[in-house]
Protein backbone atom coordinates (compact mmCIF):
# COMPACT_ATOMS: atom_id res chain seq x y z
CA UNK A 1 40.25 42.62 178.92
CA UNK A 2 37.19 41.39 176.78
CA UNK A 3 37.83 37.77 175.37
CA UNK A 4 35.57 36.05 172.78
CA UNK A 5 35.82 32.16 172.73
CA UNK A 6 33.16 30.66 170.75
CA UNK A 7 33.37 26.57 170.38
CA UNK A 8 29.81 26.04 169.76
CA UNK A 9 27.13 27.60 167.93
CA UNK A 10 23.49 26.44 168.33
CA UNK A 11 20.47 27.08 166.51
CA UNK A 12 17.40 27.05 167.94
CA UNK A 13 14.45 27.14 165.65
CA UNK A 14 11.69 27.92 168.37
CA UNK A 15 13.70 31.81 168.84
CA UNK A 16 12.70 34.44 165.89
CA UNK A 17 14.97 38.02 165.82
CA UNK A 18 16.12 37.47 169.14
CA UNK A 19 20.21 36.17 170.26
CA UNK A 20 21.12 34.96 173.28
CA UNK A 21 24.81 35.19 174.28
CA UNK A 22 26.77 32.89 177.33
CA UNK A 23 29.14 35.38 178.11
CA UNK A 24 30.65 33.28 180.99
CA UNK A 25 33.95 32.12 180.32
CA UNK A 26 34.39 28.77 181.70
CA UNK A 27 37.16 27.43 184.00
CA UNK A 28 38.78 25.56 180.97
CA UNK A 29 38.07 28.28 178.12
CA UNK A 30 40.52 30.15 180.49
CA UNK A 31 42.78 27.69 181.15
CA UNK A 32 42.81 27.45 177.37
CA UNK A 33 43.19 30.84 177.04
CA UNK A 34 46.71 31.13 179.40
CA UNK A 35 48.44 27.94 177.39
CA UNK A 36 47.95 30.26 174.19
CA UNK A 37 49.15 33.23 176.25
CA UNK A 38 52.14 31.01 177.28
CA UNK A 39 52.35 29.17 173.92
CA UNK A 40 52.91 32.78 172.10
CA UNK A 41 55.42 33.69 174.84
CA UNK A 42 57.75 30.58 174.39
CA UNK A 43 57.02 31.25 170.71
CA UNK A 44 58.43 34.97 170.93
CA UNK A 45 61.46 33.66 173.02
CA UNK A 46 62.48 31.21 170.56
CA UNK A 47 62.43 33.79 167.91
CA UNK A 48 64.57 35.75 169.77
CA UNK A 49 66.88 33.60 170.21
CA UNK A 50 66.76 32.66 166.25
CA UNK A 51 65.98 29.21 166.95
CA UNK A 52 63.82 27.45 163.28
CA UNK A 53 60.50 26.22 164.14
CA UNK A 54 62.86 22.59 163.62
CA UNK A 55 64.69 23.33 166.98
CA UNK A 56 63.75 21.30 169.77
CA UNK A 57 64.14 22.71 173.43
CA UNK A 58 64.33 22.22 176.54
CA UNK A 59 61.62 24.35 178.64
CA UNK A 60 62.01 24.69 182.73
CA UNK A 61 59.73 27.13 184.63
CA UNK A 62 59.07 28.11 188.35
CA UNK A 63 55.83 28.71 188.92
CA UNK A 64 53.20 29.78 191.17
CA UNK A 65 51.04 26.74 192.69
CA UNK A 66 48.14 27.49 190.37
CA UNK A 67 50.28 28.09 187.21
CA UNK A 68 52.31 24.76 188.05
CA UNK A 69 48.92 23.28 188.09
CA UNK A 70 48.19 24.64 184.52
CA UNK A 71 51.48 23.38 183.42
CA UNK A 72 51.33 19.96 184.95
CA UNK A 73 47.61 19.48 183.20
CA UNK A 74 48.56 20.81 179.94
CA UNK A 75 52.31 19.65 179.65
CA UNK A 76 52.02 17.07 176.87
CA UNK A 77 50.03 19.94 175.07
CA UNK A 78 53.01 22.47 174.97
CA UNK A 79 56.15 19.91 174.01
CA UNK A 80 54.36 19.53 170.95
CA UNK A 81 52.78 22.93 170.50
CA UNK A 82 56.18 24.64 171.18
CA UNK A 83 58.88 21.78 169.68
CA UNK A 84 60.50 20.77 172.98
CA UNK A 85 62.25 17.61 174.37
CA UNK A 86 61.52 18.16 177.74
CA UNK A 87 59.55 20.22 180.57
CA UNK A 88 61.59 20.84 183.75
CA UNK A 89 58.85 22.22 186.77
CA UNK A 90 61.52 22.28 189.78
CA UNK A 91 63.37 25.38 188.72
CA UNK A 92 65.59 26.82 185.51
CA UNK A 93 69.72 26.01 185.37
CA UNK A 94 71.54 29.01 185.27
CA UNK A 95 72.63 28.22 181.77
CA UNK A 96 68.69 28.71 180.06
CA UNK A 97 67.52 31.82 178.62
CA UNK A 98 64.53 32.93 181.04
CA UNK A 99 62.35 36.14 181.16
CA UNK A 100 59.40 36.59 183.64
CA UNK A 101 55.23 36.45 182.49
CA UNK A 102 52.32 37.13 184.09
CA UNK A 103 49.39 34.79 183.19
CA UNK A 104 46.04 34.86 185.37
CA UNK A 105 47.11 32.13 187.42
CA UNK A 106 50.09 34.37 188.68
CA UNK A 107 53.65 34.86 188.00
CA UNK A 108 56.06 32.35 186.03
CA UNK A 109 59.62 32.48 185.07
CA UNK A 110 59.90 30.65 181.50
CA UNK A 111 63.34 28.92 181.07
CA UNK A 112 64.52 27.64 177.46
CA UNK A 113 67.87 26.27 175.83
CA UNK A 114 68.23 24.91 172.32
């Protein structure tokens, strides 16, 4: 899957006609990259539960090592980007809506209850 990221743009006087593209993705542009992945997951599972955008919600995931990483890192991040109280990493109670997602990092069950 092609990705474009572009954060920066620089100009460079001393180069006439020609462009010169980084077409490495960095380590965080795709770390970035999986929250927003994640981020739109949560997003679609709250709508599907009909929860308002004023809901808060409690989140609990198991994760692969490297995708616990990414959540540990990036936790304060997604309680605000996805309105939740809390962030559980050590499993999902049996009473939380969950569905499985694949992210680059690996697999992740996603938990949530209003």
């Amino acid at each position: 899957k092609d990705e474009l990221n572009i954060k920066e743009i620089v100009f460079d006087e001393s180069i006439f006609g020609d462009v010169e593209l980084d077409l490495v993705i960095s380590q965080e542009l795709k770390e970035e990259g999986m929250m927003r992945e994640l981020t739109r997951k949560i997003q679609d599972m709250r709508k599907n539960m009909n929860l308002s955008p004023q809901d808060k919600v409690d989140l609990a995931f198991i994760a692969e090592d490297d995708c616990r990483a990414l959540l540990e890192k990036y936790e304060n991040n997604l309680l605000v980007s996805v309105s939740a109280r809390a962030i559980n990493l050590d499993g999902i109670p049996e009473d939380f809506f969950k569905e499985e997602f694949a992210l680059d990092c690996g697999a992740i069950t996603i938990g949530i209850k209003k």
